[in-house]
C-alpha atoms as a PDB file:
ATOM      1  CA  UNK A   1     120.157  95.592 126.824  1.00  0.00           C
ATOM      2  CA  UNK A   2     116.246  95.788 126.466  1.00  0.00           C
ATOM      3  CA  UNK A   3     114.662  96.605 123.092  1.00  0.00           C
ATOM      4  CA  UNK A   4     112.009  98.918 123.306  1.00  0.00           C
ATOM      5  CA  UNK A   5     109.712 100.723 120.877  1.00  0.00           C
ATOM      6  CA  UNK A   6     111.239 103.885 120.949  1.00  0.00           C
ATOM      7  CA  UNK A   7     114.611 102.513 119.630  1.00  0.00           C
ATOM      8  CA  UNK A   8     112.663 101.643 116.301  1.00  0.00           C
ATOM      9  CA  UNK A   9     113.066 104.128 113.776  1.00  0.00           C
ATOM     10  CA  UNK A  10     110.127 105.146 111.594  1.00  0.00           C
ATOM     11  CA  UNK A  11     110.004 103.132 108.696  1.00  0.00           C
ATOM     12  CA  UNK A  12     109.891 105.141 105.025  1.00  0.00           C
ATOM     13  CA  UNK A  13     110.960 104.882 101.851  1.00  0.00           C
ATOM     14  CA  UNK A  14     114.700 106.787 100.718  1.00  0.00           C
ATOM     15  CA  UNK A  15     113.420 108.318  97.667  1.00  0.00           C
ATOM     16  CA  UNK A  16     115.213 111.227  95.962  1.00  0.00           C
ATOM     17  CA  UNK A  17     117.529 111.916  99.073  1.00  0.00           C
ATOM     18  CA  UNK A  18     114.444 112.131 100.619  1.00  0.00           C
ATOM     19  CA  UNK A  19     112.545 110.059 103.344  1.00  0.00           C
ATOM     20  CA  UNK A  20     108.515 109.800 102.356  1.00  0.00           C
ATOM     21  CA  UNK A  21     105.961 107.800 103.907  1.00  0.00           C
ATOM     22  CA  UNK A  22     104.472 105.004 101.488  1.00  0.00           C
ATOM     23  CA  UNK A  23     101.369 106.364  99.708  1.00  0.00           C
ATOM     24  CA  UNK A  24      99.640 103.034 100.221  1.00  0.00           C
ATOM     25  CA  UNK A  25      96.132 102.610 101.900  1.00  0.00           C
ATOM     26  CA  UNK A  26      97.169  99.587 104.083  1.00  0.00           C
ATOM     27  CA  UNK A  27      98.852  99.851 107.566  1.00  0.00           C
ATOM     28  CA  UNK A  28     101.372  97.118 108.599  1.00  0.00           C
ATOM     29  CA  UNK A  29     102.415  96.307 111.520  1.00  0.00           C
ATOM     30  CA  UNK A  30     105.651  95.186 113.011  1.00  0.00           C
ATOM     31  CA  UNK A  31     105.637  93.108 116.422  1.00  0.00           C
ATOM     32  CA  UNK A  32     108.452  91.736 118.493  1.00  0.00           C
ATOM     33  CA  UNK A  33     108.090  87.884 117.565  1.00  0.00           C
ATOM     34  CA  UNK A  34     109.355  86.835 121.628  1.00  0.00           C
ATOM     35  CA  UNK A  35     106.547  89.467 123.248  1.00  0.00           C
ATOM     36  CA  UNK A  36     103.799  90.036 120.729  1.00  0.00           C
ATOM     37  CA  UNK A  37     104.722  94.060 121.638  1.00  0.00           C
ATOM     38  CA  UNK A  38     103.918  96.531 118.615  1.00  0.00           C
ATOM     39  CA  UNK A  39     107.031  97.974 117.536  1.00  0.00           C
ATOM     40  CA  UNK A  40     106.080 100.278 115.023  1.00  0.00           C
ATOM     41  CA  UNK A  41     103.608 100.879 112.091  1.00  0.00           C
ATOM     42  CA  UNK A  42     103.906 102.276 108.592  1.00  0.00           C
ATOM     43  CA  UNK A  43     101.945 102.639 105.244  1.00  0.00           C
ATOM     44  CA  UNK A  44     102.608 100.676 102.564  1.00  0.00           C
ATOM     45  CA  UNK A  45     104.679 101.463  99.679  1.00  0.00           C
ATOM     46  CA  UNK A  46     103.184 100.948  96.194  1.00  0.00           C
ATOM     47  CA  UNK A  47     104.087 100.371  92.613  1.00  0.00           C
ATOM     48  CA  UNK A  48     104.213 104.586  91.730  1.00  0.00           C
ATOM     49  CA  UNK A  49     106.738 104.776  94.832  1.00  0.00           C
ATOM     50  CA  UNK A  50     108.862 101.929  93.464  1.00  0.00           C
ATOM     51  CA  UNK A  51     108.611 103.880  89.808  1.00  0.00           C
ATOM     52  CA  UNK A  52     109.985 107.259  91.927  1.00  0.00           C
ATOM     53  CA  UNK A  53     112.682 105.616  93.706  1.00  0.00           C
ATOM     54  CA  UNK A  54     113.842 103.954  90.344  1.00  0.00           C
ATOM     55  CA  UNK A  55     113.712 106.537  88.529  1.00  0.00           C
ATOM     56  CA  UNK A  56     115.498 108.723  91.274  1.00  0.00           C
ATOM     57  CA  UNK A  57     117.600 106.282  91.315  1.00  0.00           C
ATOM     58  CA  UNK A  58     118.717 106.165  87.371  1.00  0.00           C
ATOM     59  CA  UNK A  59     118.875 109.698  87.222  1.00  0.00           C
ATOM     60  CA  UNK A  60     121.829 109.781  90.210  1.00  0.00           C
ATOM     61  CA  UNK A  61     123.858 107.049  88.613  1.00  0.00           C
ATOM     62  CA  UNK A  62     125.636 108.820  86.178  1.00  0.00           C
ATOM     63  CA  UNK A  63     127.327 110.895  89.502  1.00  0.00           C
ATOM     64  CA  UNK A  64     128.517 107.521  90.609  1.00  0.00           C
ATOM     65  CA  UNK A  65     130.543 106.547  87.868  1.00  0.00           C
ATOM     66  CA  UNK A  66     130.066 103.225  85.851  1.00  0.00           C
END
């Protein structure tokens, strides 16, 4: 089966129940290693998105049980 680009999904961050881009201001790049072939690109995620998805995260625990 051949890998192509349009079989990668777009690459954000679960946050909340909800999928956000990064709010970083760099751009990486992810390239099949075997072809050099762009795969797909995102923003980068910084340290206020890790805060969100922690915090999002501590305030759904208590649903889960302990």
């Amino acid at each position: 089966m051949a890998f192509t680009a349009t079989a990668v999904p777009t690459v954000a961050n679960l946050i909340g129940g909800q999928w956000v881009d990064g709010s970083g201001t760099d751009t990486l790049t992810v390239l099949n290693p075997g072809t050099g072939e762009e795969l797909t690109s995102f923003v980068s995620s910084t340290v206020e998105d890790v805060d969100r998805a922690v915090a999002a995260a501590r305030s759904a625990q208590p649903a889960w049980g302990s």
